[in-house]
N, C-alpha and C. Protein backbone atom coordinates (compact mmCIF):
# COMPACT_ATOMS: atom_id res chain seq x y z
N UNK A 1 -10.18 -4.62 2.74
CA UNK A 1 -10.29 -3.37 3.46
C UNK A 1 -10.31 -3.61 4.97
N UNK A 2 -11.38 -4.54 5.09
CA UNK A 2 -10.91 -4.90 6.85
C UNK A 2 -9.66 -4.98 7.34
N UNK A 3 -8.45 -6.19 6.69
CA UNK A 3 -7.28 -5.90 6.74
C UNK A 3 -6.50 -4.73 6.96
N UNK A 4 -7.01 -3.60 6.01
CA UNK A 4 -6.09 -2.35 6.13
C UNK A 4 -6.49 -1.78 7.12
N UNK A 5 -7.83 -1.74 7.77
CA UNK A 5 -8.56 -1.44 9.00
C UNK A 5 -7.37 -1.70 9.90
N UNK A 6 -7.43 -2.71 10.55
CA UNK A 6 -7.00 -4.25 11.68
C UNK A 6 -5.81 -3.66 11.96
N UNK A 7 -4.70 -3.42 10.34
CA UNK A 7 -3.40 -3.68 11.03
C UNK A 7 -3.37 -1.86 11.14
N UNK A 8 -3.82 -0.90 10.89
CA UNK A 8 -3.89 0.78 10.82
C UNK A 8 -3.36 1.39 10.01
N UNK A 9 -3.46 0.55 8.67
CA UNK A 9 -3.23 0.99 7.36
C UNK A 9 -3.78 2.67 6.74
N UNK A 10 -4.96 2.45 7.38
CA UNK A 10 -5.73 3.99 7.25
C UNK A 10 -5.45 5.01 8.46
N UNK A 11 -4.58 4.94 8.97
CA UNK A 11 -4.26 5.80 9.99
C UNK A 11 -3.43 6.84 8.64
N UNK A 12 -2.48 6.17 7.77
CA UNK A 12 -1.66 7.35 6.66
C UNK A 12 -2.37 6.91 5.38
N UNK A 13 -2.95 6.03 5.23
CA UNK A 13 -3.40 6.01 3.79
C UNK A 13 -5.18 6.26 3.63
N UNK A 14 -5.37 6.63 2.24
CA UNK A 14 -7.17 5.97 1.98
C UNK A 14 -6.78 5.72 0.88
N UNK A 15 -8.21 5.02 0.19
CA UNK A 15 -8.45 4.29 -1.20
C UNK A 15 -7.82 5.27 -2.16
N UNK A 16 -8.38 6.68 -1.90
CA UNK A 16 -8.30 7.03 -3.19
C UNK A 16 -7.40 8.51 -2.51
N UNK A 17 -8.48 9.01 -1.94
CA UNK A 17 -7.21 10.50 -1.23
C UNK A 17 -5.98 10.09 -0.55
N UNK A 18 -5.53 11.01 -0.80
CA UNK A 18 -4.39 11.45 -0.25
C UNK A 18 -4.15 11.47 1.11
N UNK A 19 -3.55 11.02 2.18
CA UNK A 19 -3.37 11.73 3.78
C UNK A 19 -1.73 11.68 3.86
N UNK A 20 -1.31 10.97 5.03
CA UNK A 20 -0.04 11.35 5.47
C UNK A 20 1.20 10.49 3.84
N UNK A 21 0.58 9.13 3.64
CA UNK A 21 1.01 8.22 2.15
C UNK A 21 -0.04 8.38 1.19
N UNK A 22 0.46 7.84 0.19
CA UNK A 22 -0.39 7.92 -0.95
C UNK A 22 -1.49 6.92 -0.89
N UNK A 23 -2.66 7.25 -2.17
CA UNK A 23 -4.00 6.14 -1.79
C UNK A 23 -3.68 5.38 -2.50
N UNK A 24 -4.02 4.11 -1.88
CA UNK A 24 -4.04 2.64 -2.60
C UNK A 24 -4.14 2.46 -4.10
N UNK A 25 -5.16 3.70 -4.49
CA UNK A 25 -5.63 3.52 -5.96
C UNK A 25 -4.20 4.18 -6.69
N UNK A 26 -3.26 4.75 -6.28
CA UNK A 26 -2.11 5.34 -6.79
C UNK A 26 -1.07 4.70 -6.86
N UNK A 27 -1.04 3.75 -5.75
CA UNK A 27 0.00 2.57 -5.53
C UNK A 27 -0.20 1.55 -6.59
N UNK A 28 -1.43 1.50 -6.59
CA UNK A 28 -1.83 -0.11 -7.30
C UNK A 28 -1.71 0.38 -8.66
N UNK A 29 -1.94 1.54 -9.19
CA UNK A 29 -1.89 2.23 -10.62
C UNK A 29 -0.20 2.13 -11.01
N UNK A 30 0.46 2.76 -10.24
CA UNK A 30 1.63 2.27 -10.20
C UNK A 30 2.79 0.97 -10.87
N UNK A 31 1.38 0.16 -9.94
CA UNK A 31 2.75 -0.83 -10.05
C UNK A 31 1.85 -2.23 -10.56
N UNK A 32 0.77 -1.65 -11.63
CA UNK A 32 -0.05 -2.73 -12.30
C UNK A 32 0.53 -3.01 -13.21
N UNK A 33 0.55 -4.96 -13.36
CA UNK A 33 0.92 -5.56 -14.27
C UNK A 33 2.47 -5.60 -14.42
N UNK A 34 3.19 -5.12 -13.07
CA UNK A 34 4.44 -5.64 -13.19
C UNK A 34 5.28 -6.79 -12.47
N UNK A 35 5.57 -7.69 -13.23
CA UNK A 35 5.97 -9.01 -12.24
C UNK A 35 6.77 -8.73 -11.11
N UNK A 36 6.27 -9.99 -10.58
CA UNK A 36 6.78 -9.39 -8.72
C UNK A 36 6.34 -8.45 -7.98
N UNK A 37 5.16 -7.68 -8.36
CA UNK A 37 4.41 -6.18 -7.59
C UNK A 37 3.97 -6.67 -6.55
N UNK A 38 3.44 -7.93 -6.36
CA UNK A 38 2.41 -8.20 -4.99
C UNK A 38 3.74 -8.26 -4.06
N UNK A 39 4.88 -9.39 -4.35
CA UNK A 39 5.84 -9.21 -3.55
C UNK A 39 7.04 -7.78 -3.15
N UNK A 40 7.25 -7.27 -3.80
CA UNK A 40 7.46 -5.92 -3.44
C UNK A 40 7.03 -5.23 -2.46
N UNK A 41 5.39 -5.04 -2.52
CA UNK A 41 4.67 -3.83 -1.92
C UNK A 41 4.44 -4.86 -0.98
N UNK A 42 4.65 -6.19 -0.92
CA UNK A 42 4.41 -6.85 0.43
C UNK A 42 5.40 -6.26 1.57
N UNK A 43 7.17 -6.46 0.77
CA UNK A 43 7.62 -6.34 1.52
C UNK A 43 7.99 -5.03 1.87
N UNK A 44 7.82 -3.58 1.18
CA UNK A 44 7.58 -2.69 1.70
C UNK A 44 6.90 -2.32 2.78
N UNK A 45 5.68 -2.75 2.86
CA UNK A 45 5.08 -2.96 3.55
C UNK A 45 5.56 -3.29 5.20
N UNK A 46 6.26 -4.69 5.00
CA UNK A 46 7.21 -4.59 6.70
C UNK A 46 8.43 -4.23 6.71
N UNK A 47 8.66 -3.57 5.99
CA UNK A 47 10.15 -2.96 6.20
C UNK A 47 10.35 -1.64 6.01
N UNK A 48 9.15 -0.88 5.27
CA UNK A 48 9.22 0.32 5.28
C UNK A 48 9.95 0.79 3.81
N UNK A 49 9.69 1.92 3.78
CA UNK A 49 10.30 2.77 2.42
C UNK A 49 10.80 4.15 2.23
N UNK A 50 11.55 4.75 1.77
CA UNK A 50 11.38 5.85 1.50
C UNK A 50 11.72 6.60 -0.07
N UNK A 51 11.45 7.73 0.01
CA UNK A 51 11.95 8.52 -1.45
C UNK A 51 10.78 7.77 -2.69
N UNK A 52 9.78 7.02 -2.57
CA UNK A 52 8.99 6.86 -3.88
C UNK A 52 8.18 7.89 -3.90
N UNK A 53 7.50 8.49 -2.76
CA UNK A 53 6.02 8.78 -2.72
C UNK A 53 6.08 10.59 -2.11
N UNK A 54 7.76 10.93 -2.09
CA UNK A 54 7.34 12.19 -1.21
C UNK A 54 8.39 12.13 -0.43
N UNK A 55 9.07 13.30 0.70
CA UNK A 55 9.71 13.13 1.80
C UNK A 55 9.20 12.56 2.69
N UNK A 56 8.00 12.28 2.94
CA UNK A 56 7.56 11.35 4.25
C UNK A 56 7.66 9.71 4.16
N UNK A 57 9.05 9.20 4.86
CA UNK A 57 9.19 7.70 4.41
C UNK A 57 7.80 6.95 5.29
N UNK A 58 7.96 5.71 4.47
CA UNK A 58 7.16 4.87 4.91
C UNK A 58 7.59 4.41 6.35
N UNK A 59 6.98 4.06 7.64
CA UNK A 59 8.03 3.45 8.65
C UNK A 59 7.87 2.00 8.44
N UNK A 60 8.56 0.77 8.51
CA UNK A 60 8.34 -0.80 9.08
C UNK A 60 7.43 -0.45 9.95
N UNK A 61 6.60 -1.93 9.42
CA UNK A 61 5.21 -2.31 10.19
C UNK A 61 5.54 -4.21 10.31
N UNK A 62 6.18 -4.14 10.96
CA UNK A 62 6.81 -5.42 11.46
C UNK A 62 5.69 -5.89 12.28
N UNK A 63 5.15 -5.47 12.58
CA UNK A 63 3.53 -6.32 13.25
C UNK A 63 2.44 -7.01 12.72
N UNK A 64 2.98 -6.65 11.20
CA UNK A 64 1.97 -7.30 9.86
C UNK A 64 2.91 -8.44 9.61
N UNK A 65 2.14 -9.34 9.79
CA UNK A 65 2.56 -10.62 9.20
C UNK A 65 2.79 -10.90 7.62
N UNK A 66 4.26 -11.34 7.47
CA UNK A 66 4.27 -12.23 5.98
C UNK A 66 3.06 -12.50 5.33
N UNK A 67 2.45 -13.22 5.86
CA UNK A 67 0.81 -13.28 5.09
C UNK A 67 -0.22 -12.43 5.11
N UNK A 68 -0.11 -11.44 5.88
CA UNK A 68 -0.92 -10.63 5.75
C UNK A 68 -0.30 -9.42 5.02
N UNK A 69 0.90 -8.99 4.77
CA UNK A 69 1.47 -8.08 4.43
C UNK A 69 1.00 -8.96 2.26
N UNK A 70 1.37 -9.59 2.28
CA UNK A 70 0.81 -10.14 1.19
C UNK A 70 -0.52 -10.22 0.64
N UNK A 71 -1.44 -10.20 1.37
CA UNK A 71 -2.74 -10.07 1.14
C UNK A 71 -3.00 -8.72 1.08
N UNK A 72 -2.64 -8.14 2.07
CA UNK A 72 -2.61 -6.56 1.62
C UNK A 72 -1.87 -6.04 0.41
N UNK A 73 -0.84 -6.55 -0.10
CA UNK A 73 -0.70 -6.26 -1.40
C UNK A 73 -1.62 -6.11 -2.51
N UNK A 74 -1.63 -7.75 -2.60
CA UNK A 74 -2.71 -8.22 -3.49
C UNK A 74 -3.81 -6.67 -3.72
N UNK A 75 -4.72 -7.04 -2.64
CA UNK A 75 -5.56 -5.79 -2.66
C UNK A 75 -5.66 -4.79 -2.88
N UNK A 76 -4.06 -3.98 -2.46
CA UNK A 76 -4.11 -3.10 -3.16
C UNK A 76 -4.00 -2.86 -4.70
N UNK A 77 -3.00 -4.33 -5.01
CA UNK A 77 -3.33 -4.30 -6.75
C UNK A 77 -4.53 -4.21 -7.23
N UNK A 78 -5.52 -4.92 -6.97
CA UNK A 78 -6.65 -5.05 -7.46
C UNK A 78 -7.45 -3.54 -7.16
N UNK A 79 -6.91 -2.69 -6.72
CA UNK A 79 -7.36 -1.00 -7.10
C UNK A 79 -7.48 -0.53 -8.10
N UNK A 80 -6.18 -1.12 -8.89
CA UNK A 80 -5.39 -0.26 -10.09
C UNK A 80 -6.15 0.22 -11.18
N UNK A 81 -7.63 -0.27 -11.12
CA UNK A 81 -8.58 -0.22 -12.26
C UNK A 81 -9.79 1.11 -11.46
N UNK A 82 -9.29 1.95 -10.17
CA UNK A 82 -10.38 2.28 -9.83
C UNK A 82 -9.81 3.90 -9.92
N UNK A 83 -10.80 4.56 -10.27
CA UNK A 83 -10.05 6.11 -10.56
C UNK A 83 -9.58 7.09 -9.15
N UNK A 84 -8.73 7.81 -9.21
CA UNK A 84 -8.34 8.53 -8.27
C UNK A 84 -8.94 9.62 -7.80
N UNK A 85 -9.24 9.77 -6.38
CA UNK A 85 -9.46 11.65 -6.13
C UNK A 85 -9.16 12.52 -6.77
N UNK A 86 -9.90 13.31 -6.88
CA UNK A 86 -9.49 14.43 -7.38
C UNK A 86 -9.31 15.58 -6.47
């Protein structure tokens, strides 16, 4: 969570609500238990996305490092077990 702090991950996301992207716990529900997920949402992550989550694309966050864009994955996988807002 510090991580998602640091790089301003929570500026569009939270754990579980909803803001400008979807919450972590929706992402990680997503895309639990499918090989290659940490690397994926890593590299979404610096390159940006659009059309999964809504009309609002993701932008590149090219300021997050390879390794940190990875660790932030991770983490968010490890949500996938936690229930969503309601």
């Amino acid at each position: 969570m510090d991580l998602a702090k640091s790089v301003n991950c929570l500026a569009c996301h939270q754990v579980r609500g909803r803001r400008v992207g979807p919450p972590f716990v929706a992402v990680a529900q997503r895309f639990a238990g499918q090989p290659g997920a940490a690397d994926y949402l890593a590299q979404s992550i610096r390159n940006g996305g659009r059309g999964r989550w809504g009309a609002v694309p993701m932008p590149a966050q090219p300021q997050v490092s390879a390794q940190q864009a990875h660790e932030l994955a991770v983490w968010i996988l490890s949500l996938a077990k936690q229930p969503e807002a309601r």
